[in-house]
C-alpha atoms as a PDB file:
ATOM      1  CA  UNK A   1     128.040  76.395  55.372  1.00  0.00           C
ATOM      2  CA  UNK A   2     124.631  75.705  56.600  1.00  0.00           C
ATOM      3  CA  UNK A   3     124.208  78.461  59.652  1.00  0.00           C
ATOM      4  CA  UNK A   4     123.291  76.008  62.730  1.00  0.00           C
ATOM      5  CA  UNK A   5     121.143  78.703  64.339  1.00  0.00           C
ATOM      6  CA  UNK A   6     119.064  79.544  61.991  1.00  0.00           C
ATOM      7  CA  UNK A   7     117.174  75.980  62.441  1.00  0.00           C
ATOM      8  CA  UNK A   8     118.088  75.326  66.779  1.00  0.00           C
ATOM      9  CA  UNK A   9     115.127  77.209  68.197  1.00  0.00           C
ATOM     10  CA  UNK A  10     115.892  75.487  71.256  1.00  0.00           C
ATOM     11  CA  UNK A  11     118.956  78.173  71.544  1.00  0.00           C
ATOM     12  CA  UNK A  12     116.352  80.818  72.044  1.00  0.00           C
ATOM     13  CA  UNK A  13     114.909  83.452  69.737  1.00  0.00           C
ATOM     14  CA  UNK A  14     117.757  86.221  71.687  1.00  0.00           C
ATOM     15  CA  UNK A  15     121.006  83.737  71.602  1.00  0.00           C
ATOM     16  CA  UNK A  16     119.591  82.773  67.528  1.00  0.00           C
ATOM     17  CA  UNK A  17     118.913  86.254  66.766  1.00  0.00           C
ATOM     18  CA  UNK A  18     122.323  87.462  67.992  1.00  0.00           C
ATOM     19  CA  UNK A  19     124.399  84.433  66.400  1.00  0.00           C
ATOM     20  CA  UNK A  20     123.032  83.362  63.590  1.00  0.00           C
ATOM     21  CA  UNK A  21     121.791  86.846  61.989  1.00  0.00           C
ATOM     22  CA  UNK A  22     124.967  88.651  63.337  1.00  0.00           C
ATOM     23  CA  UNK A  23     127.045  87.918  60.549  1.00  0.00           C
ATOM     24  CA  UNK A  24     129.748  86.649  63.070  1.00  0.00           C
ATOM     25  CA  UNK A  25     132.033  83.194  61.552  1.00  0.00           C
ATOM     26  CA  UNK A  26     130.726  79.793  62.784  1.00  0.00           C
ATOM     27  CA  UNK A  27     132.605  76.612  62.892  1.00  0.00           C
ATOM     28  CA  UNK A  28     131.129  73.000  64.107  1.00  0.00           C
ATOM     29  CA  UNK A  29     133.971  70.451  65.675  1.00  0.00           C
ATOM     30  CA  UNK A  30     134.386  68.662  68.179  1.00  0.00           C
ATOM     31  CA  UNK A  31     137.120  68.990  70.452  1.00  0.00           C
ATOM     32  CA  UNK A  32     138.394  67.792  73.661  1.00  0.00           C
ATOM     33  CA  UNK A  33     136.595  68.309  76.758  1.00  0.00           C
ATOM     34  CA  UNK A  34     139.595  69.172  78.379  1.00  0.00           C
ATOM     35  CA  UNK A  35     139.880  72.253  76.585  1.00  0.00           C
ATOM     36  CA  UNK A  36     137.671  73.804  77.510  1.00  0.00           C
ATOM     37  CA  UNK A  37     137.992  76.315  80.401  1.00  0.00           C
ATOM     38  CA  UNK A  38     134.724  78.341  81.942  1.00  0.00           C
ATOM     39  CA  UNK A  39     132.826  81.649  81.311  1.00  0.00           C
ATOM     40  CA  UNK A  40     133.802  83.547  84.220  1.00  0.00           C
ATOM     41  CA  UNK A  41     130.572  85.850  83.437  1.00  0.00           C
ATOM     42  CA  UNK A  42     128.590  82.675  83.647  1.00  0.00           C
ATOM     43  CA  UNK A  43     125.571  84.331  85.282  1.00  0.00           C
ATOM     44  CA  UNK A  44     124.420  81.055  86.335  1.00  0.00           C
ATOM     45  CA  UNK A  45     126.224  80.653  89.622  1.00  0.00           C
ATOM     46  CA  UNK A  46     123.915  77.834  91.434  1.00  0.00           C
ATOM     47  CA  UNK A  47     122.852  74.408  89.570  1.00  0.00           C
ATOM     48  CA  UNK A  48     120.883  72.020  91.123  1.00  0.00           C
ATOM     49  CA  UNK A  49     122.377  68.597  91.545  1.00  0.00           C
ATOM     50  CA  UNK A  50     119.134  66.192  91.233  1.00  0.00           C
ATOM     51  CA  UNK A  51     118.649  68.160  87.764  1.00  0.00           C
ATOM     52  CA  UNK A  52     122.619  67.677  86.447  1.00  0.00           C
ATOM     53  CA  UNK A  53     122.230  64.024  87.686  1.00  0.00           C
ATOM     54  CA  UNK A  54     119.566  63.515  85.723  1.00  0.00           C
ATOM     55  CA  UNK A  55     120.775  65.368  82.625  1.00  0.00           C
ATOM     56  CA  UNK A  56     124.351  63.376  82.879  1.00  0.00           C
ATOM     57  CA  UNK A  57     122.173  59.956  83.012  1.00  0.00           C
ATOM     58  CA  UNK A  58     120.631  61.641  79.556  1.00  0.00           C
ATOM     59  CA  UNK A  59     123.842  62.164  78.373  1.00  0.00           C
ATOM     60  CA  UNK A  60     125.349  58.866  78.766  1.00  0.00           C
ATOM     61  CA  UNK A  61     121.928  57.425  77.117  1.00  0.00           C
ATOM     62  CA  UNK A  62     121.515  59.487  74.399  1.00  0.00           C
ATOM     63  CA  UNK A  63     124.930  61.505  73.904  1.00  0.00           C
ATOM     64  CA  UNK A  64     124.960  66.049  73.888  1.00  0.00           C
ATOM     65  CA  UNK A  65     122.340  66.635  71.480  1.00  0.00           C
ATOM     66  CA  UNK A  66     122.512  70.326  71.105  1.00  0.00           C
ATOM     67  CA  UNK A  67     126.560  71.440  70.681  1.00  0.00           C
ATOM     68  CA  UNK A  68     128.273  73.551  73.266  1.00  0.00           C
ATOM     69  CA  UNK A  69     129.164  77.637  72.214  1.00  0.00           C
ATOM     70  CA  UNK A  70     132.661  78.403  72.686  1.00  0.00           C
ATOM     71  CA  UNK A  71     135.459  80.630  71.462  1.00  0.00           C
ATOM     72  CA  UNK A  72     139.071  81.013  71.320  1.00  0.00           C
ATOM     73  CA  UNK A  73     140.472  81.933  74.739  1.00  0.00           C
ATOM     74  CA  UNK A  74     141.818  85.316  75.074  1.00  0.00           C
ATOM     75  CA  UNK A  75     144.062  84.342  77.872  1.00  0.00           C
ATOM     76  CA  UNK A  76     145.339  80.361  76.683  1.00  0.00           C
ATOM     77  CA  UNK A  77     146.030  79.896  73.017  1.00  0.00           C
ATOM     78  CA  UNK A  78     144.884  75.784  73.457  1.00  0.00           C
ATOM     79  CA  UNK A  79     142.105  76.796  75.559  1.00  0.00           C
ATOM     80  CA  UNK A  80     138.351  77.919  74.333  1.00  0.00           C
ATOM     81  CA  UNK A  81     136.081  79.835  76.562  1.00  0.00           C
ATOM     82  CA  UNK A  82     132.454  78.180  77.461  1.00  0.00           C
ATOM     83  CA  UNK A  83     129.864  80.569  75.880  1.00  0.00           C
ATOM     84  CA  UNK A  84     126.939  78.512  76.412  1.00  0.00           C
ATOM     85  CA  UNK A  85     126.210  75.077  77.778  1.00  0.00           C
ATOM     86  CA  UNK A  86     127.939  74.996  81.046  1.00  0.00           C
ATOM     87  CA  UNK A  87     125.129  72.240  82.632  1.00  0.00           C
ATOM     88  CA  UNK A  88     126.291  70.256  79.681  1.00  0.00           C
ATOM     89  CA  UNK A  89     129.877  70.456  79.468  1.00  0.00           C
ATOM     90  CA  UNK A  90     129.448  69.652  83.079  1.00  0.00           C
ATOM     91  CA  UNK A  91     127.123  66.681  82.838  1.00  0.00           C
ATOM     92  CA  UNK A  92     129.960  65.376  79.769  1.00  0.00           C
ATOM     93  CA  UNK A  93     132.688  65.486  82.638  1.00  0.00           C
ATOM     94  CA  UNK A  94     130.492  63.578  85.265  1.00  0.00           C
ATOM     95  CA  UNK A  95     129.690  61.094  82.037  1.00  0.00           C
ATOM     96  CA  UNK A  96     132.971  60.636  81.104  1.00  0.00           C
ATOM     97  CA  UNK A  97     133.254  61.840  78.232  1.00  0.00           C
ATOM     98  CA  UNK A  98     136.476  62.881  76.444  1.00  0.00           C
ATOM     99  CA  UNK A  99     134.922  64.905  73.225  1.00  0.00           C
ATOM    100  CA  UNK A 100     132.265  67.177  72.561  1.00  0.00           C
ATOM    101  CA  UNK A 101     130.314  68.660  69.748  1.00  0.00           C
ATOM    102  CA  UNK A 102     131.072  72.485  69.892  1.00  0.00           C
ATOM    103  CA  UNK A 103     129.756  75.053  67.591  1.00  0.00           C
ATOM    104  CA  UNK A 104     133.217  77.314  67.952  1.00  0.00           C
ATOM    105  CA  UNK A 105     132.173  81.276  67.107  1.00  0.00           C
ATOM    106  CA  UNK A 106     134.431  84.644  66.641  1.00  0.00           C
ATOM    107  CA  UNK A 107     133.548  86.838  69.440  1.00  0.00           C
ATOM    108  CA  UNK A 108     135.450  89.111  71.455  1.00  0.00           C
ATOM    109  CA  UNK A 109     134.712  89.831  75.174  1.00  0.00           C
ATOM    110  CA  UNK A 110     131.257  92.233  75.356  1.00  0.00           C
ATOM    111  CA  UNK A 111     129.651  89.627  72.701  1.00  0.00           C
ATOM    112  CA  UNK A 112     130.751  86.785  74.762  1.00  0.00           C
ATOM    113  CA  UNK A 113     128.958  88.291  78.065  1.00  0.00           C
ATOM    114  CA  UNK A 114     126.243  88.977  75.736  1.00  0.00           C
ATOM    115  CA  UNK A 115     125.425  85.495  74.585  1.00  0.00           C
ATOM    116  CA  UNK A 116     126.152  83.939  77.607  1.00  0.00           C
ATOM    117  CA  UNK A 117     123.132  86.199  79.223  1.00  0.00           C
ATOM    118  CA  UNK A 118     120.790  86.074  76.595  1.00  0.00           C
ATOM    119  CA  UNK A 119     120.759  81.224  76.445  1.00  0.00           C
ATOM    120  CA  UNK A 120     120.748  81.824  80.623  1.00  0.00           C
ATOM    121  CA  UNK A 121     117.851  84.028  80.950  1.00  0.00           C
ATOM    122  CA  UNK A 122     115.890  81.910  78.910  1.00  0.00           C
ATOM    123  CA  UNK A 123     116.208  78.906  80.910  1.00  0.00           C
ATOM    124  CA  UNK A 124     112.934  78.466  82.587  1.00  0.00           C
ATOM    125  CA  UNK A 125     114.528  77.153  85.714  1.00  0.00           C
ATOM    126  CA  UNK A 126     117.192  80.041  86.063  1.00  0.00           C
ATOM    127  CA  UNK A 127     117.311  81.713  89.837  1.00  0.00           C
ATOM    128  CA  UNK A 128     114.819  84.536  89.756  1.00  0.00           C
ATOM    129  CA  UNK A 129     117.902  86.918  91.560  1.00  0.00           C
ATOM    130  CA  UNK A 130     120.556  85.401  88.652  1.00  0.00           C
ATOM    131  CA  UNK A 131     117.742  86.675  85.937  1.00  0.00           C
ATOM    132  CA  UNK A 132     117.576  89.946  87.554  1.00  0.00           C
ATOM    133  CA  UNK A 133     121.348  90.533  88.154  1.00  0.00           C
ATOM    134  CA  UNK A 134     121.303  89.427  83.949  1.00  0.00           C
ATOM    135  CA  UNK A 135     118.962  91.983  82.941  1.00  0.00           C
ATOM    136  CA  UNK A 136     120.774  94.230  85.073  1.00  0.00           C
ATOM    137  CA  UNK A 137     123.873  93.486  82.700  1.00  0.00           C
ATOM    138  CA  UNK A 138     122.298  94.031  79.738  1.00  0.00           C
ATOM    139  CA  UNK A 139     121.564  97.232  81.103  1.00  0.00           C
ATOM    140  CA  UNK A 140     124.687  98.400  82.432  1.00  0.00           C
ATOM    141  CA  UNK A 141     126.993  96.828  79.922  1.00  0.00           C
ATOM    142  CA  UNK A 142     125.251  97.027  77.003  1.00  0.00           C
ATOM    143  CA  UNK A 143     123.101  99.995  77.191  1.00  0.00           C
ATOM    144  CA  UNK A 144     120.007  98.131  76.939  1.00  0.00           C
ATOM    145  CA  UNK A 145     116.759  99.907  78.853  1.00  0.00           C
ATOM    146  CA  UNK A 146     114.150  97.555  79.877  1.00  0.00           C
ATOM    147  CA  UNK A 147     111.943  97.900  76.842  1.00  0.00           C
ATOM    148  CA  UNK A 148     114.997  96.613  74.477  1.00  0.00           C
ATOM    149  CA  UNK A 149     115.548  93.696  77.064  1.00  0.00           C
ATOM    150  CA  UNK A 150     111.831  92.927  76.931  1.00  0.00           C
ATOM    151  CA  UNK A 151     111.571  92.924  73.021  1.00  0.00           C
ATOM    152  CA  UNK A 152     115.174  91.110  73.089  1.00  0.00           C
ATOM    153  CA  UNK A 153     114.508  88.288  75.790  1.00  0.00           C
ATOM    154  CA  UNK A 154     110.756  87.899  74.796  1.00  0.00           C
ATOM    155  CA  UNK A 155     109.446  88.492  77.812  1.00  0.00           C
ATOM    156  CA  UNK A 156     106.573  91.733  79.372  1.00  0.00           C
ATOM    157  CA  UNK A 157     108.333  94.869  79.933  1.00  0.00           C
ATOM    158  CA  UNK A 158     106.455  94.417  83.417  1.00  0.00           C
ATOM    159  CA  UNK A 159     107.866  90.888  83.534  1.00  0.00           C
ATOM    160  CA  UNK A 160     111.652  92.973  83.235  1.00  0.00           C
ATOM    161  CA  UNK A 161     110.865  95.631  86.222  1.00  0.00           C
ATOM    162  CA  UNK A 162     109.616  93.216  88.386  1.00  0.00           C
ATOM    163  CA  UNK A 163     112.068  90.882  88.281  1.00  0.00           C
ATOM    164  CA  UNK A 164     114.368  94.196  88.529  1.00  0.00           C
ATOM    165  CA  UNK A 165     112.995  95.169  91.490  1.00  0.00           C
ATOM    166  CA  UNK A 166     114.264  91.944  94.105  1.00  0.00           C
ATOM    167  CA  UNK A 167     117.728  93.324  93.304  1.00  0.00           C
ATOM    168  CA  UNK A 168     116.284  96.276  95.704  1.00  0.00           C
ATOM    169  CA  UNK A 169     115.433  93.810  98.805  1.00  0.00           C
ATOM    170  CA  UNK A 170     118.109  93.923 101.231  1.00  0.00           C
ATOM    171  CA  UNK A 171     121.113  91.709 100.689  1.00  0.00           C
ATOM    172  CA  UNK A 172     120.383  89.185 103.451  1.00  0.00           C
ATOM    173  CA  UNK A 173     116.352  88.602 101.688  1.00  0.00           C
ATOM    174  CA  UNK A 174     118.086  88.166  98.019  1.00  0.00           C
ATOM    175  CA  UNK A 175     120.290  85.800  99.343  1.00  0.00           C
ATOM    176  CA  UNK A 176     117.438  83.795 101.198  1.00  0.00           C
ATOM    177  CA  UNK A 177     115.998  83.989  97.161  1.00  0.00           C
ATOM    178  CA  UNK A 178     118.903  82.969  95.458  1.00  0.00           C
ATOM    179  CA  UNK A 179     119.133  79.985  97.612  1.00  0.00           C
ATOM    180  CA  UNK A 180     115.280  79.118  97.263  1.00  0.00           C
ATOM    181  CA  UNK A 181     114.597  79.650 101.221  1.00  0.00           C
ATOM    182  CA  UNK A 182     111.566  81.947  99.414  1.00  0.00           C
ATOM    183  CA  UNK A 183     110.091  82.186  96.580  1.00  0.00           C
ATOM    184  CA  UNK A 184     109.726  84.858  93.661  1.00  0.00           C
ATOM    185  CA  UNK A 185     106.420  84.741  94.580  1.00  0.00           C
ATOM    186  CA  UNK A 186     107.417  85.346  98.455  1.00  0.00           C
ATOM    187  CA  UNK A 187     109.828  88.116  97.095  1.00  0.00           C
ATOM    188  CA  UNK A 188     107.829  90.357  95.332  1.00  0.00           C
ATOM    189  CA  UNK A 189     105.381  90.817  98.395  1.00  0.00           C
ATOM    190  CA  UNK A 190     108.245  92.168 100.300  1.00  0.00           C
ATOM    191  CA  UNK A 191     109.422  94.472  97.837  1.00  0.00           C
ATOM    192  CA  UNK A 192     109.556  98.132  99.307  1.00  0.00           C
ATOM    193  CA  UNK A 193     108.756  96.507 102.665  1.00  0.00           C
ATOM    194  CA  UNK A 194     110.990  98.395 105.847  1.00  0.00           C
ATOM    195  CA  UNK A 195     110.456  95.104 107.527  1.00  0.00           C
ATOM    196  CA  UNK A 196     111.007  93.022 105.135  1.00  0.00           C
ATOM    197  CA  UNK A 197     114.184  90.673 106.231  1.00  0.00           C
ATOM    198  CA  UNK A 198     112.004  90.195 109.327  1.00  0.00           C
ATOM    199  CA  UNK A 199     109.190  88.954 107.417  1.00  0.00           C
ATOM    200  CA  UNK A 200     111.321  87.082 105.485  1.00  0.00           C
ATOM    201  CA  UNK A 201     112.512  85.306 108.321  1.00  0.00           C
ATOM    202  CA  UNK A 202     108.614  84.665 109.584  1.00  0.00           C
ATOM    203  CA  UNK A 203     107.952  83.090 106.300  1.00  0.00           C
ATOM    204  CA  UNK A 204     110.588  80.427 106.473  1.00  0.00           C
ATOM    205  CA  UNK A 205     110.350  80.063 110.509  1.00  0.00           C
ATOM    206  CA  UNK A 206     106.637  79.755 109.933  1.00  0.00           C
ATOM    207  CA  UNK A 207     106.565  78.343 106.513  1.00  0.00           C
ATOM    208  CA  UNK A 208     104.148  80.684 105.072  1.00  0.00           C
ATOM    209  CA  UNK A 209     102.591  80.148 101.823  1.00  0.00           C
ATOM    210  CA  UNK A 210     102.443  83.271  99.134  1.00  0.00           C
ATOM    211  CA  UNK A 211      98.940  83.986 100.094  1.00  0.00           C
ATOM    212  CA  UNK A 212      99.536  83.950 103.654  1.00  0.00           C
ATOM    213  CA  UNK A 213     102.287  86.187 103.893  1.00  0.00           C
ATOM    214  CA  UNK A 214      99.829  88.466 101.688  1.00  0.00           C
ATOM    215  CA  UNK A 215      97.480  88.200 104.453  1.00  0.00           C
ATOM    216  CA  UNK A 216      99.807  88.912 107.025  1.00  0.00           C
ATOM    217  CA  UNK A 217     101.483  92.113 104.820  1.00  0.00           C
ATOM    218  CA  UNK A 218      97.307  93.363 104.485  1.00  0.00           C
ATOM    219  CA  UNK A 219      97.117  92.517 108.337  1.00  0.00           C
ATOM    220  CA  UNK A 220     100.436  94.869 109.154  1.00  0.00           C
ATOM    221  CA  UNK A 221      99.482  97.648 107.410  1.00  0.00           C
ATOM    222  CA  UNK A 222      96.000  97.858 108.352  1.00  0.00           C
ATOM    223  CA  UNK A 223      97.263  97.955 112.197  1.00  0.00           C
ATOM    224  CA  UNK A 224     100.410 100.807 111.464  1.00  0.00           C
ATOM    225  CA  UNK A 225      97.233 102.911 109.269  1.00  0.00           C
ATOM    226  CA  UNK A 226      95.486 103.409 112.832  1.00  0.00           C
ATOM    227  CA  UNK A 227      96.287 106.531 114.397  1.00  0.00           C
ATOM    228  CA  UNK A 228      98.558 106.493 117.493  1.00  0.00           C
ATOM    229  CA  UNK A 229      96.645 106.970 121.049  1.00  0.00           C
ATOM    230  CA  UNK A 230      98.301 109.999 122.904  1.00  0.00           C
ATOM    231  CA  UNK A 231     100.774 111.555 119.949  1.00  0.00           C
ATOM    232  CA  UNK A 232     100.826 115.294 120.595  1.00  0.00           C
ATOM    233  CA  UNK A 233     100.361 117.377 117.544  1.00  0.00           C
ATOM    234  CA  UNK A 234     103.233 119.397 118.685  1.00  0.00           C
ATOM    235  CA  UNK A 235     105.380 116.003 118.578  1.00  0.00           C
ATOM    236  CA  UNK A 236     103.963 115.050 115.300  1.00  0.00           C
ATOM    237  CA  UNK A 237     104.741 118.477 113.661  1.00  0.00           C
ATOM    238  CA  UNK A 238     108.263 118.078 115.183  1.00  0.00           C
ATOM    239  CA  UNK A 239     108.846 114.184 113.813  1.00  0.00           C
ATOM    240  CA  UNK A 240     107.561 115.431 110.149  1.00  0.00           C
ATOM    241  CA  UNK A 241     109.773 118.521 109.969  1.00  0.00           C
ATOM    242  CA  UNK A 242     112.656 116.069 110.953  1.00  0.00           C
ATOM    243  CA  UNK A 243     111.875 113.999 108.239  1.00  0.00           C
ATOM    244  CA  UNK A 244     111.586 116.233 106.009  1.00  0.00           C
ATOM    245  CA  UNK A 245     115.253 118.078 106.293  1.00  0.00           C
ATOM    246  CA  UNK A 246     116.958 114.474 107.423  1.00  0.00           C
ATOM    247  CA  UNK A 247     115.384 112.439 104.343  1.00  0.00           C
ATOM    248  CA  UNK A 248     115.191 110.017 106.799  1.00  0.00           C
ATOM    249  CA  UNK A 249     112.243 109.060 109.470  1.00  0.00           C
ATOM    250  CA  UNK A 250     112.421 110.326 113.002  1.00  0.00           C
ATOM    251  CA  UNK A 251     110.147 109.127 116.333  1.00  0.00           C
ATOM    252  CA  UNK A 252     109.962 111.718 118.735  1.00  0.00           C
ATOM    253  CA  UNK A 253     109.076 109.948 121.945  1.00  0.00           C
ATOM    254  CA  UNK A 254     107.832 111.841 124.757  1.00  0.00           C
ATOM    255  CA  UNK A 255     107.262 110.856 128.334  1.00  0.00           C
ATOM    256  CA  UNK A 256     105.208 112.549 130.961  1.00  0.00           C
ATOM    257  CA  UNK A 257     108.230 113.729 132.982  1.00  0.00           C
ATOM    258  CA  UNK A 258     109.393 115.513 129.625  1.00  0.00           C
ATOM    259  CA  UNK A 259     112.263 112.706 129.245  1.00  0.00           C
ATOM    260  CA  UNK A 260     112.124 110.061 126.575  1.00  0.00           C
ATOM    261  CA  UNK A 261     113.887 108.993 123.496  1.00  0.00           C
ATOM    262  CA  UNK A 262     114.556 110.837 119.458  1.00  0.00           C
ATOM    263  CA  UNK A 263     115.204 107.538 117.452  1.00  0.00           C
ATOM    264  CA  UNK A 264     116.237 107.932 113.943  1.00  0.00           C
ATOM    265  CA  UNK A 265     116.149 105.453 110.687  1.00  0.00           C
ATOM    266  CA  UNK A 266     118.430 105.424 108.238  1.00  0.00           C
ATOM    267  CA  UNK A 267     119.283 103.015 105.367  1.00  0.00           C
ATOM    268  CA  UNK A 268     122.251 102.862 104.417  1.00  0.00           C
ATOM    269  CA  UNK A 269     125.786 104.046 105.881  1.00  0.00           C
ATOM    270  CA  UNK A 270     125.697 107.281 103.481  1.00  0.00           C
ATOM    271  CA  UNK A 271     122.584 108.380 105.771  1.00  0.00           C
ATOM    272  CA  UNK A 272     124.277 107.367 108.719  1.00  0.00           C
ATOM    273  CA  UNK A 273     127.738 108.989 108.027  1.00  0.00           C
ATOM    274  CA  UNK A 274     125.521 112.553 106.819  1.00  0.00           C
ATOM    275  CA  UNK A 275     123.249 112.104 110.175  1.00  0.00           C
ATOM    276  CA  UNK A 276     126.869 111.762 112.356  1.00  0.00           C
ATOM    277  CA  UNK A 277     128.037 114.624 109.894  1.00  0.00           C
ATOM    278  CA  UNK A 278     125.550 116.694 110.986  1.00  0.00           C
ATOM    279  CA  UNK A 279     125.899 116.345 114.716  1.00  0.00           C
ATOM    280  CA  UNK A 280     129.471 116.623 114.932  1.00  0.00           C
ATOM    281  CA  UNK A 281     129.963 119.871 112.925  1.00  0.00           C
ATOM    282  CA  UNK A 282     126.793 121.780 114.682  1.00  0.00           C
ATOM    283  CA  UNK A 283     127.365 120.391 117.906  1.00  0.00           C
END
């Protein structure tokens, strides 16, 4: 039988590589849409409407072009798993349709997370955070480090660890990504940022553009690189040798009258829990 991946490059170099030099058994049918049940490692989680709209208007026109991936369900015996090709299987639904072309492979679970990352991340329009929590699977699950998922997706190594490093924004600022309040471009400014959910916010209440909110980061840390009026050396020596031994940073705050305030950052309940640790067993 004529291997259907070895001519689709529209599948992807990673998805072809994987499927159609893998040795694993291929089988082209078509089969009812009906039974056909989801990937529940889709790592696609958000699709935009105007786009599937669009695509089932395509489909109605023209019919599925390119066959869905799918495999025997572990869990139903009359059931096969989506691999690849949820926008379409959807789109066939909202079309109407009661078939569709399949390309039906032998895969067992790990191979089926596999494939289902590698045709996702390829997608031009995938979420920036659902490409970064797919590379992250590649890495956890399958061992991968970011030089294999670079040579494997096609992509910069640099292009990996950046996209790598929004998963380290705080949870509120990834969500704000993954739901296109900001951009990519937005995001990677406020990597490594202590402030940067509140910048975050500015940018949407403010609707900053990439290169403002680059002005505005250059503007913030020129200000905090001036040295503070009035800081005792004393009190300076005392915040850094807090800092030091905490791991976390301390302002020592003195007033005139020798009251004032010892303020403490932590990120993180495990800092937190060790800081309230501390206290209660020494004092």
């Amino acid at each position: 039988m004529i291997n259907p991946f070895k001519s689709k490059k529209g599948l992807g170099r990673g998805l072809s590589s994987l499927i159609g030099d893998s040795g694993i058994k291929i089988s082209n049918n078509k089969i009812s849409i009906g039974s056909i049940v989801p990937n529940i490692n889709q790592p696609r989680k958000l699709f935009d409407k105007e786009a599937l709209d669009e695509l089932t208007s395509s489909i109605k026109e023209r019919g599925i072009i390119q066959p869905l991936i799918v495999r025997k369900s572990d869990n139903k015996s009359d059931k096969y798993e989506l691999i690849a090709g949820e926008r379409r299987w959807q789109a066939a639904q909202a079309a109407g349709f009661h078939e569709v072309p399949v390309v039906i492979i032998d895969a067992d679970n790990l191979k089926s997370l596999e494939f289902a990352i590698i045709e996702n991340v390829q997608r031009k329009d995938l979420n920036p955070i659902e490409e970064a929590e797919s590379y992250k699977k590649l890495i956890e699950k399958f061992n991968y480090d970011q030089d294999k998922v670079a040579r494997f997706i096609g992509k910069s190594r640099s292009h990996i660890s950046n996209s790598l490093r929004l998963l380290t924004l705080p949870l509120k600022v990834i969500e704000m990504v993954r739901n296109n309040k900001i951009t990519q471009g937005h995001a990677k400014i406020l990597v490594g940022l202590e402030n940067s959910l509140l910048l975050a916010d500015k940018i949407i209440r403010k609707k900053l553009s990439v290169r403002q909110t680059e002005s505005l980061i250059r503007l913030i840390k020129n200000v905090s690189k001036k040295p503070k009026k009035g800081k005792d050396s004393n009190i300076l020596a005392t915040e850094n040798e807090l800092t030091s031994k905490l791991g976390m940073r301390v302002h020592l705050n003195n007033k005139r009258n020798n009251s004032g305030t010892l303020i403490f950052e932590y990120k993180g309940f495990d800092q937190l829990d060790r800081l309230i640790g501390i206290i209660k067993n020494n004092y």
